[in-house]
PDB file of N, CA and C in Angstrom:
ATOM      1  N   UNK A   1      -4.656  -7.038   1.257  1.00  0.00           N
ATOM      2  CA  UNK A   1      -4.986  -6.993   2.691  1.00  0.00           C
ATOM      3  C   UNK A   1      -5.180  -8.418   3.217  1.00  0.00           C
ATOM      4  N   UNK A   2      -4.770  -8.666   4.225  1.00  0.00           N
ATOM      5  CA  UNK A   2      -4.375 -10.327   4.779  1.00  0.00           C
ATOM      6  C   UNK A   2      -5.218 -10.434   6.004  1.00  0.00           C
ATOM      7  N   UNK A   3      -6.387 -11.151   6.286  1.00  0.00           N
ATOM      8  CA  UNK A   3      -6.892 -11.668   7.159  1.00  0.00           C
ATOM      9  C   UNK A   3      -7.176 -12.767   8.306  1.00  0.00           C
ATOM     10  N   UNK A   4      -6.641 -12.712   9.129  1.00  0.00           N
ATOM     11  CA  UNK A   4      -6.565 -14.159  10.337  1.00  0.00           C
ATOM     12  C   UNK A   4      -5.998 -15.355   9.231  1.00  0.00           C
ATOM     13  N   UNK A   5      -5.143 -15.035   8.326  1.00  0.00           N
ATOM     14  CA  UNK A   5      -5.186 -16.381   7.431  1.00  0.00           C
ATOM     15  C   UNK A   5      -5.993 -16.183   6.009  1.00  0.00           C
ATOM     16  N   UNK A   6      -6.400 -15.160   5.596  1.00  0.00           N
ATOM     17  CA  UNK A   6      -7.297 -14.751   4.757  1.00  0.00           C
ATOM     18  C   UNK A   6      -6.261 -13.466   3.814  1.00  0.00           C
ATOM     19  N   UNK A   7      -6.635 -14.130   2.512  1.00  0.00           N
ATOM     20  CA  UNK A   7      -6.258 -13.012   1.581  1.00  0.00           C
ATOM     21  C   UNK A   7      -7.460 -11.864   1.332  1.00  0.00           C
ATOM     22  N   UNK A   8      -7.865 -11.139   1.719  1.00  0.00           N
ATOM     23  CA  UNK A   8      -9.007 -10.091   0.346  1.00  0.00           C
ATOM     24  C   UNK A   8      -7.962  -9.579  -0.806  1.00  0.00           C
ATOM     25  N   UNK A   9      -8.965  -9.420  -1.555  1.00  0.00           N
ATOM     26  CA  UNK A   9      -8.575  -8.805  -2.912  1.00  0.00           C
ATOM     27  C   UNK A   9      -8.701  -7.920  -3.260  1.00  0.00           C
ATOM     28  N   UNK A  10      -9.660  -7.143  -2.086  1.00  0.00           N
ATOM     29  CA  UNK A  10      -9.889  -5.360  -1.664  1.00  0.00           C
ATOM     30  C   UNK A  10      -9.141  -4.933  -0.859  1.00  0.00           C
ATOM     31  N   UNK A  11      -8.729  -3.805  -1.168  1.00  0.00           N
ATOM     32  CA  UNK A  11      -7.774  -3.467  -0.251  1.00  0.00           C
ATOM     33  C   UNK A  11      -8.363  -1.996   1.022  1.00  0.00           C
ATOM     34  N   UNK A  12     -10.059  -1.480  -0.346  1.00  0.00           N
ATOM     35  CA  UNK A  12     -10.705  -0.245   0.282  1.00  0.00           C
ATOM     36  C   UNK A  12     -11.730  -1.126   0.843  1.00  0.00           C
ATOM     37  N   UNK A  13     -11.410  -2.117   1.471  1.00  0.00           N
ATOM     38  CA  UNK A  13     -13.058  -2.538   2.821  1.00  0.00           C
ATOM     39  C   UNK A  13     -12.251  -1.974   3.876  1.00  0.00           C
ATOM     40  N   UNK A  14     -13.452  -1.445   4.201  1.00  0.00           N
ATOM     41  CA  UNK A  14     -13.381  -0.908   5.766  1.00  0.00           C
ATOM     42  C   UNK A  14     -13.680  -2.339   6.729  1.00  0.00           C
ATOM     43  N   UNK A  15     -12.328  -1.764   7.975  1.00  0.00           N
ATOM     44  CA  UNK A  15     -12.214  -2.816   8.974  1.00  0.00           C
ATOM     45  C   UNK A  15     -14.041  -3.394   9.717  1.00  0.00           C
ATOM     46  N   UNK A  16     -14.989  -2.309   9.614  1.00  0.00           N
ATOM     47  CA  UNK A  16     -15.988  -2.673   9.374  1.00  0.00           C
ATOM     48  C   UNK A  16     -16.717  -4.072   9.279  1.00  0.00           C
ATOM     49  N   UNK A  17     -16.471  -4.046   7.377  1.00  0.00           N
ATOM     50  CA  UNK A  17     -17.496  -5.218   6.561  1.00  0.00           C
ATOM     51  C   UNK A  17     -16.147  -6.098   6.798  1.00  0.00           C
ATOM     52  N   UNK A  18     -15.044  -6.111   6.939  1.00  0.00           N
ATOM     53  CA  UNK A  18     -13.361  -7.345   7.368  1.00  0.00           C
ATOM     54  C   UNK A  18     -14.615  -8.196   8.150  1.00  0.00           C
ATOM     55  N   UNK A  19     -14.489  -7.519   9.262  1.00  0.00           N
ATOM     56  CA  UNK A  19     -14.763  -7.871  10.780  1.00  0.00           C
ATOM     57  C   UNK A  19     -16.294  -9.159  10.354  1.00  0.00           C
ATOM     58  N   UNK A  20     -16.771  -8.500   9.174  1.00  0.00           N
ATOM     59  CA  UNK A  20     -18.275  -9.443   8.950  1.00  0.00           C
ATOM     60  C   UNK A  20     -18.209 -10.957   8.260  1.00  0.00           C
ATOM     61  N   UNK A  21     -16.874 -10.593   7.973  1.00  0.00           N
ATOM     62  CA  UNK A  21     -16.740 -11.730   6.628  1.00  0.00           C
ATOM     63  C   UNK A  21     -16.511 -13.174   7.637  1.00  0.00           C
ATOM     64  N   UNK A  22     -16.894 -14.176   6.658  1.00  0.00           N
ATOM     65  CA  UNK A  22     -16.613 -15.558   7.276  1.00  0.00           C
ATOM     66  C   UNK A  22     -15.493 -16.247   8.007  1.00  0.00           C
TER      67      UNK A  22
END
C-alpha cells in the first residue's frame, strides 16, 4: 500500500490509522 510518497508494509491498516501516520 503506497502513501503520498510512502511505502507501508501493511496492507490491512485501515484508511483510518494511514490518515494518522507521519
Amino acid at each position: 500500500m503506497r502513501l503520498k510518497g510512502k511505502v507501508c508494509t501493511t496492507d490491512n491498516v485501515p484508511d483510518e490509522l494511514l490518515s494518522q501516520l507521519p
